[in-house]
N, C-alpha and C. Protein backbone atom coordinates (compact mmCIF):
# COMPACT_ATOMS: atom_id res chain seq x y z
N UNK A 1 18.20 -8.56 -14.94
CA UNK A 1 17.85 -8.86 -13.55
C UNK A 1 16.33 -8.77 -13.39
N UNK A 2 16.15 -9.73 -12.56
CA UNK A 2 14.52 -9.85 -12.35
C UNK A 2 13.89 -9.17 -11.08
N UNK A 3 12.99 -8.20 -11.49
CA UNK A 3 12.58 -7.20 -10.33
C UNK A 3 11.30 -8.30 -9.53
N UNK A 4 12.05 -7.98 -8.21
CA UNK A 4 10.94 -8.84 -7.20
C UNK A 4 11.07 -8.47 -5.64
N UNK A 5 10.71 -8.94 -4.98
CA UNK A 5 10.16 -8.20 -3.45
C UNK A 5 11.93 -8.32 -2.66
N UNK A 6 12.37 -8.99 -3.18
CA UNK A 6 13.82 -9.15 -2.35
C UNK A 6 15.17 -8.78 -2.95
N UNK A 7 14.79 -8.23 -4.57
CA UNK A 7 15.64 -7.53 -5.07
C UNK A 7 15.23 -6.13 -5.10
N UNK A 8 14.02 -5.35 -5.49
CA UNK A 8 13.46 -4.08 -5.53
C UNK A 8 13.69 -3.21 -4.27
N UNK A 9 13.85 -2.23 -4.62
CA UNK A 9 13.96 -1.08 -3.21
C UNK A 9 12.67 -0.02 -4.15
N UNK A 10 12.24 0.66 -2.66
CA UNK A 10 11.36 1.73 -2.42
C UNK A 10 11.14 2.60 -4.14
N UNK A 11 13.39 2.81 -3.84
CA UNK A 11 13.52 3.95 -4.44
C UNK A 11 13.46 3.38 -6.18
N UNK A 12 14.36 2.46 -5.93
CA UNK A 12 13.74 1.41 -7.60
C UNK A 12 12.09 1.64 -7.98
N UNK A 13 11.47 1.05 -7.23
CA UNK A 13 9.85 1.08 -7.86
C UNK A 13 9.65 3.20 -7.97
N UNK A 14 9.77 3.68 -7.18
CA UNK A 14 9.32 5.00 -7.73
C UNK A 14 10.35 5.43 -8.48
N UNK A 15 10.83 5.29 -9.10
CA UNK A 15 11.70 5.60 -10.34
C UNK A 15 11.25 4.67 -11.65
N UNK A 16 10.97 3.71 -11.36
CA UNK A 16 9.95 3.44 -12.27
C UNK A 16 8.63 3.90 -12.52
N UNK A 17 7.78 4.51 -11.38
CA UNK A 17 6.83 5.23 -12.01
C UNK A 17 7.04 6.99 -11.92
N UNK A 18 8.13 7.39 -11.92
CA UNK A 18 8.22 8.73 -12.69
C UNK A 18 8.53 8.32 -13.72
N UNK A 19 8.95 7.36 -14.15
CA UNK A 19 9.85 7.33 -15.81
C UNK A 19 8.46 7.48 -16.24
N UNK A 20 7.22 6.30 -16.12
CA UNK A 20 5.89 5.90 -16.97
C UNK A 20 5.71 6.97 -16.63
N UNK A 21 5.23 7.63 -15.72
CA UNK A 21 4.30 9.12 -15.54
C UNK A 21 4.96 10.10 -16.73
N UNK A 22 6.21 10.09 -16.50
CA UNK A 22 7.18 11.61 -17.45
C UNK A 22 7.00 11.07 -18.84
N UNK A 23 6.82 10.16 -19.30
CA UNK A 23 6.69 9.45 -20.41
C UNK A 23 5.43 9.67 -21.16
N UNK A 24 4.37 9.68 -20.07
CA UNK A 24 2.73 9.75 -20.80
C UNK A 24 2.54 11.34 -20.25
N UNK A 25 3.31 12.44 -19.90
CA UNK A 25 2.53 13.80 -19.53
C UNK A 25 2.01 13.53 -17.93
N UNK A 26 2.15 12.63 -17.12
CA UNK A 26 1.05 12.28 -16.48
C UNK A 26 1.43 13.46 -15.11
N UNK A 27 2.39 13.70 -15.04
CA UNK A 27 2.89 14.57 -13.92
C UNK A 27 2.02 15.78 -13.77
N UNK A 28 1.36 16.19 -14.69
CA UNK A 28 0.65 17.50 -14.18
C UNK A 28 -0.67 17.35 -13.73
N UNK A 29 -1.16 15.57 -13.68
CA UNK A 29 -1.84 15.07 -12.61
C UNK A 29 -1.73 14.83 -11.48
N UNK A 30 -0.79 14.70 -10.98
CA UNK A 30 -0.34 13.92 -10.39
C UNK A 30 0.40 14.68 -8.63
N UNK A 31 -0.70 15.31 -8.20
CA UNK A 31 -1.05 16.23 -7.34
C UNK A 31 -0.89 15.39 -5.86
N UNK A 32 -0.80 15.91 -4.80
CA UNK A 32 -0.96 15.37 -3.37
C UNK A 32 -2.44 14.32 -3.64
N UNK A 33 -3.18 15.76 -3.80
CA UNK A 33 -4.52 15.07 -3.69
C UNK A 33 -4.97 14.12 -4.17
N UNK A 34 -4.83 14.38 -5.65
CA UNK A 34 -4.91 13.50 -6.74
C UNK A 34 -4.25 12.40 -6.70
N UNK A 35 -3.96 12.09 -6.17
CA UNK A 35 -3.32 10.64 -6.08
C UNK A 35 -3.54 10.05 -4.75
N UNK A 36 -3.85 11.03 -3.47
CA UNK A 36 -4.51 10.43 -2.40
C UNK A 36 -5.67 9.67 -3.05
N UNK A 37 -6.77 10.51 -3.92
CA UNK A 37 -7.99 10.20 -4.18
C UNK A 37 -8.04 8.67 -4.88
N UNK A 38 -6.61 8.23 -5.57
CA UNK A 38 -6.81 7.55 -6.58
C UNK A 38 -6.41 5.94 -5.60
N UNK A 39 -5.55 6.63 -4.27
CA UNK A 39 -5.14 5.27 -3.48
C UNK A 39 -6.07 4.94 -2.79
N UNK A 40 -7.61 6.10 -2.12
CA UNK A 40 -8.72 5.18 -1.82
C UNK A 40 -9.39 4.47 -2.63
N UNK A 41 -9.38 5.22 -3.67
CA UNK A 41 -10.25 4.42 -4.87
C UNK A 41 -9.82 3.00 -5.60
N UNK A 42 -8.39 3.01 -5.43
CA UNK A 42 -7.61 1.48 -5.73
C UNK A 42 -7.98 0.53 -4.48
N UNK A 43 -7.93 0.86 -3.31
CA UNK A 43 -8.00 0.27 -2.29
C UNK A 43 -9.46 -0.45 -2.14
N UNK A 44 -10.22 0.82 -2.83
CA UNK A 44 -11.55 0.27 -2.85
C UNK A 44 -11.77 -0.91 -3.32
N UNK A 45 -11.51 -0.87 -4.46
CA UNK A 45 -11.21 -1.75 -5.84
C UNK A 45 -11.01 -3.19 -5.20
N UNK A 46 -10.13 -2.94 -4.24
CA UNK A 46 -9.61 -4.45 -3.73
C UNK A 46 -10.08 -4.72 -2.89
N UNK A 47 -10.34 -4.10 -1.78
CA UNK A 47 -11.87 -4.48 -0.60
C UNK A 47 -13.18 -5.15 -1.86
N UNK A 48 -13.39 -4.72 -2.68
CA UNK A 48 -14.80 -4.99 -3.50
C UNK A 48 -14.44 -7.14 -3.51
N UNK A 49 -13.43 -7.36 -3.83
CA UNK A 49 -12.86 -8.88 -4.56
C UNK A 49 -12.99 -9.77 -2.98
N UNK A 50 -13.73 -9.00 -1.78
CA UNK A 50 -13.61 -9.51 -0.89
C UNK A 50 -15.29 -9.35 -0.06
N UNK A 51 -16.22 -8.91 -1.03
CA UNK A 51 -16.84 -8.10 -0.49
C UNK A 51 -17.85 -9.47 -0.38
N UNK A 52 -18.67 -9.34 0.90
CA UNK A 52 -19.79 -10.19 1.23
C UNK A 52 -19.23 -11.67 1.69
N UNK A 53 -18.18 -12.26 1.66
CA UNK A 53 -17.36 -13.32 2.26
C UNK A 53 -17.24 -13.32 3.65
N UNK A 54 -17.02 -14.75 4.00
CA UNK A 54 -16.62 -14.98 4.94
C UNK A 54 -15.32 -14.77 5.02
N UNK A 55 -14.53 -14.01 6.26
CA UNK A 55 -13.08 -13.63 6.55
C UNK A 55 -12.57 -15.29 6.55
N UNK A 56 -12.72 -16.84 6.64
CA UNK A 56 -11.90 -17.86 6.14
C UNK A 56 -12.17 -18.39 4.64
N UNK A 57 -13.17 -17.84 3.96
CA UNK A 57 -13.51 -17.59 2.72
C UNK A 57 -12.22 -16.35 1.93
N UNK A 58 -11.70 -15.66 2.37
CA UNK A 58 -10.70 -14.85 1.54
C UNK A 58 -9.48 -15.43 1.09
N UNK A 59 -9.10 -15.94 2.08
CA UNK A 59 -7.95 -17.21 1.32
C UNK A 59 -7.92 -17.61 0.47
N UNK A 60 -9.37 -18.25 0.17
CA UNK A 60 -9.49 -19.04 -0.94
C UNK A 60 -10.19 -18.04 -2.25
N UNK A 61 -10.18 -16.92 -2.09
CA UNK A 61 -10.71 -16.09 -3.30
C UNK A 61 -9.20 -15.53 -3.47
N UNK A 62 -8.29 -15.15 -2.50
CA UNK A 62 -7.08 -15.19 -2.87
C UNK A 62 -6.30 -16.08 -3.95
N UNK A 63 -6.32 -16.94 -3.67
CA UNK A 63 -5.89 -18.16 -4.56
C UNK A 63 -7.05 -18.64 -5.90
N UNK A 64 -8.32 -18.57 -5.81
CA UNK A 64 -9.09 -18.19 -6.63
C UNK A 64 -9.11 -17.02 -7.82
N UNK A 65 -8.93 -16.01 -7.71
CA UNK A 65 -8.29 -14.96 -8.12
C UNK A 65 -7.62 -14.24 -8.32
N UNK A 66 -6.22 -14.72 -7.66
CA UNK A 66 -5.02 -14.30 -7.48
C UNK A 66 -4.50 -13.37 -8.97
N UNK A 67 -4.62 -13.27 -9.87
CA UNK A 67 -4.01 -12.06 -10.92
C UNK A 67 -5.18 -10.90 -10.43
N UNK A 68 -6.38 -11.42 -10.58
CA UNK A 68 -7.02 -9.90 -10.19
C UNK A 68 -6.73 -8.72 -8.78
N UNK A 69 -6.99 -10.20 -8.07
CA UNK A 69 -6.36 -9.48 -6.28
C UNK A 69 -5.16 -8.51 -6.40
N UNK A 70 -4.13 -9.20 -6.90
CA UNK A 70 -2.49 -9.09 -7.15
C UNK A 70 -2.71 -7.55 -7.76
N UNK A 71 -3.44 -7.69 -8.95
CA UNK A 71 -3.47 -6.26 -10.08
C UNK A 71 -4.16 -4.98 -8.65
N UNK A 72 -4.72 -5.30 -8.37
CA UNK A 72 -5.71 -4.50 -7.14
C UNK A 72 -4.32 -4.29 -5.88
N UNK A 73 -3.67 -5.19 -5.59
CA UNK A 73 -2.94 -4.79 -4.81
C UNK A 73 -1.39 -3.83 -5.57
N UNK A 74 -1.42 -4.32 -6.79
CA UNK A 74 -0.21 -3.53 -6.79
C UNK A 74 -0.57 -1.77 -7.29
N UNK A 75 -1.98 -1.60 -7.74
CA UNK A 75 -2.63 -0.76 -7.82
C UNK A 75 -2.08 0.32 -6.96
N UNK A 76 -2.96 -0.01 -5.56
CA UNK A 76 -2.29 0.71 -4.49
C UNK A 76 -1.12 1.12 -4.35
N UNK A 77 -0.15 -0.07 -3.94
CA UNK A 77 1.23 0.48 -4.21
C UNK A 77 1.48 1.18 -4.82
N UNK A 78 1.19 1.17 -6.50
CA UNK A 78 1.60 2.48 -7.25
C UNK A 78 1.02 3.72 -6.88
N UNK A 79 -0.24 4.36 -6.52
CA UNK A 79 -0.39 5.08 -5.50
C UNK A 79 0.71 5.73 -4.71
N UNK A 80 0.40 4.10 -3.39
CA UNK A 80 0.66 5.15 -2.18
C UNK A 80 2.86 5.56 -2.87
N UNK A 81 3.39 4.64 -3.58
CA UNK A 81 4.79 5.51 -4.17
C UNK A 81 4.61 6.38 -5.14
N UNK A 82 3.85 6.49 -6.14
CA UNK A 82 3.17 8.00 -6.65
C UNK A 82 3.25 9.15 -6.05
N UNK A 83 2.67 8.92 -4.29
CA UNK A 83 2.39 10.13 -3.78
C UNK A 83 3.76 10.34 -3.14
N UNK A 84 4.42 9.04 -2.46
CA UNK A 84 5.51 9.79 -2.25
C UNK A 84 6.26 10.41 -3.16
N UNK A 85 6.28 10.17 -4.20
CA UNK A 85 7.35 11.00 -5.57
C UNK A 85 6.43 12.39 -5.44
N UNK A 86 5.08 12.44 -5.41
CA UNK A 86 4.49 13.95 -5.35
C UNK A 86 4.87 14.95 -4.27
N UNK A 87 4.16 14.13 -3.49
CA UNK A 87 4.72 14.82 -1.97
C UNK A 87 6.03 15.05 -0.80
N UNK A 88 6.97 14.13 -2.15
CA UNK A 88 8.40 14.08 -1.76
C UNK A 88 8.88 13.49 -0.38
N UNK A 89 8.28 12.13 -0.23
CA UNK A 89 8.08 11.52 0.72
C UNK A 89 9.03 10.63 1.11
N UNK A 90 10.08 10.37 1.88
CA UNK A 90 10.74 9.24 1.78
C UNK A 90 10.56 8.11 2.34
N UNK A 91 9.57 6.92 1.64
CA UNK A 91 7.95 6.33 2.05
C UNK A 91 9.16 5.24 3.17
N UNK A 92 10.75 4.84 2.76
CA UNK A 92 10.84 3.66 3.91
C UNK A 92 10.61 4.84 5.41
N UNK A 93 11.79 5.77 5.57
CA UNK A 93 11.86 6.76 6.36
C UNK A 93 10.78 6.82 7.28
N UNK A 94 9.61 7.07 6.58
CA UNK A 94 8.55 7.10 6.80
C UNK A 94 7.38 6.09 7.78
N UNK A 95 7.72 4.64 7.05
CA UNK A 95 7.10 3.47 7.28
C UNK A 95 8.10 3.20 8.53
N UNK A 96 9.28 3.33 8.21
CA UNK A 96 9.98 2.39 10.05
C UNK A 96 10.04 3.91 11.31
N UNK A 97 9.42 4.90 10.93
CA UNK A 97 8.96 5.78 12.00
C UNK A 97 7.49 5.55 12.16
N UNK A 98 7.00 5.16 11.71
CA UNK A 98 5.47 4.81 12.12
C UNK A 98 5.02 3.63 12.41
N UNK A 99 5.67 2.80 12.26
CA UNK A 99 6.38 1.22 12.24
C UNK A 99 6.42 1.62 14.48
N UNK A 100 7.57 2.25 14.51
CA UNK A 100 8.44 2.32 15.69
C UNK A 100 6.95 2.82 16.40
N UNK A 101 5.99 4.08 16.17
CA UNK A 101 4.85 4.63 16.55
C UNK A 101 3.75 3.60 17.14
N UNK A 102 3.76 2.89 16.74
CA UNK A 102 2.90 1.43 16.54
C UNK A 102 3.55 0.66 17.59
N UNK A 103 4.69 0.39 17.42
CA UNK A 103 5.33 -0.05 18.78
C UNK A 103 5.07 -0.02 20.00
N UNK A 104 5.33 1.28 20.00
CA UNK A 104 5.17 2.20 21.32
C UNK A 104 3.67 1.82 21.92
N UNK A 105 2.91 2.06 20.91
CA UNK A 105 1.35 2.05 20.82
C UNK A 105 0.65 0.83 21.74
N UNK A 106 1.28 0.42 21.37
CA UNK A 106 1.23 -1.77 21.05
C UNK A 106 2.09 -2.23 21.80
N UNK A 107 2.37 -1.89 22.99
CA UNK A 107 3.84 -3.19 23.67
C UNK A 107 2.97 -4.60 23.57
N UNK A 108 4.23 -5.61 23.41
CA UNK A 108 3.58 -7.03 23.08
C UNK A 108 2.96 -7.54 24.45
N UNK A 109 3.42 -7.31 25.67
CA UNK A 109 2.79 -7.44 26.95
C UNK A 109 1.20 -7.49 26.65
N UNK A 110 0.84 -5.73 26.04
CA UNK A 110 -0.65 -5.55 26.50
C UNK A 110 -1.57 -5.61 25.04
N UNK A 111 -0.27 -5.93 23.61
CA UNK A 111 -1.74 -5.97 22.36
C UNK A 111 -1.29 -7.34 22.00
N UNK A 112 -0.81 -8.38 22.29
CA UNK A 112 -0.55 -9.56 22.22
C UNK A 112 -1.74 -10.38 21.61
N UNK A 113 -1.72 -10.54 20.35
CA UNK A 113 -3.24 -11.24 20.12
C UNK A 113 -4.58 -10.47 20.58
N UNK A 114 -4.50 -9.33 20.87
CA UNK A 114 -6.04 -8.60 20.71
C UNK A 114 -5.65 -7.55 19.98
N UNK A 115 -7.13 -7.35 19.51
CA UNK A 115 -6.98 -6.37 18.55
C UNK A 115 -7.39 -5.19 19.22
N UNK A 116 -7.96 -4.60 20.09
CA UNK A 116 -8.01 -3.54 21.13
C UNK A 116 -7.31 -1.68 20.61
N UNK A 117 -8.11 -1.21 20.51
CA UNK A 117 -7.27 0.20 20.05
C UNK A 117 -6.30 0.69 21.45
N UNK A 118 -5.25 1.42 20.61
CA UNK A 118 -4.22 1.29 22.03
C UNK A 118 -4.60 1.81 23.33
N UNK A 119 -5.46 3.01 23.12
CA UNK A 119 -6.00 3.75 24.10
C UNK A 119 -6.80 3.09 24.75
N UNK A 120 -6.93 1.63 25.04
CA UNK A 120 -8.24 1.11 25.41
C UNK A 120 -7.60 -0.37 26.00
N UNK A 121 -6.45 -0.67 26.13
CA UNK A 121 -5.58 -1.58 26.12
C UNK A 121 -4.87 -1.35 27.65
């Protein structure tokens, strides 16, 4: 079976990276912190492939570069599910309660196409 965005779950991909982590020792790195540190620093990584462009210029460095972008984005991901396996996170749980937070934040009435912080809306 072929792993992809509409067959994979949460819990699939972090079970794949405890196997690689338990495999190379990597777990006694592999700290709250330490892996916070490593998802700004991936993130960085991928802001850089964008850096000095015009925002209708990224599209096309998207598609321009698309394995590097891609490697930079899945970077992160491994991260931010890293940390949930560290910090014992249950990252959907997680995402559709902060998901719902955002909601609340944001009724479509008043953030409808602006970008406005909620408090200011």
């Amino acid at each position: 079976m072929e792993i992809n965005d509409t067959t994979a779950t949460f819990q699939e991909l972090k079970n794949l990276i405890s196997q690689v982590t338990q495999e190379r020792d990597w777990t006694q790195f592999h700290s709250p912190k330490n892996v916070a540190v490593d998802i700004s620093i991936e993130a960085a990584e991928l802001l850089e492939k964008f850096i000095w462009m015009k925002e209708e210029d990224s599209f096309q460095a998207v598609e321009k570069n698309r394995q590097e972008i891609e490697d930079e984005a899945a970077d992160v991901l491994y991260g931010i599910l890293a940390f949930a396996n560290a910090a014992k996170i249950d990252i959907s749980s997680a995402f559709i309660r902060k998901l719902e937070e955002i909601k609340a934040k944001y009724p479509i009435e008043k953030a409808k196409g602006v970008y406005t912080k909620y408090n200011k809306l």
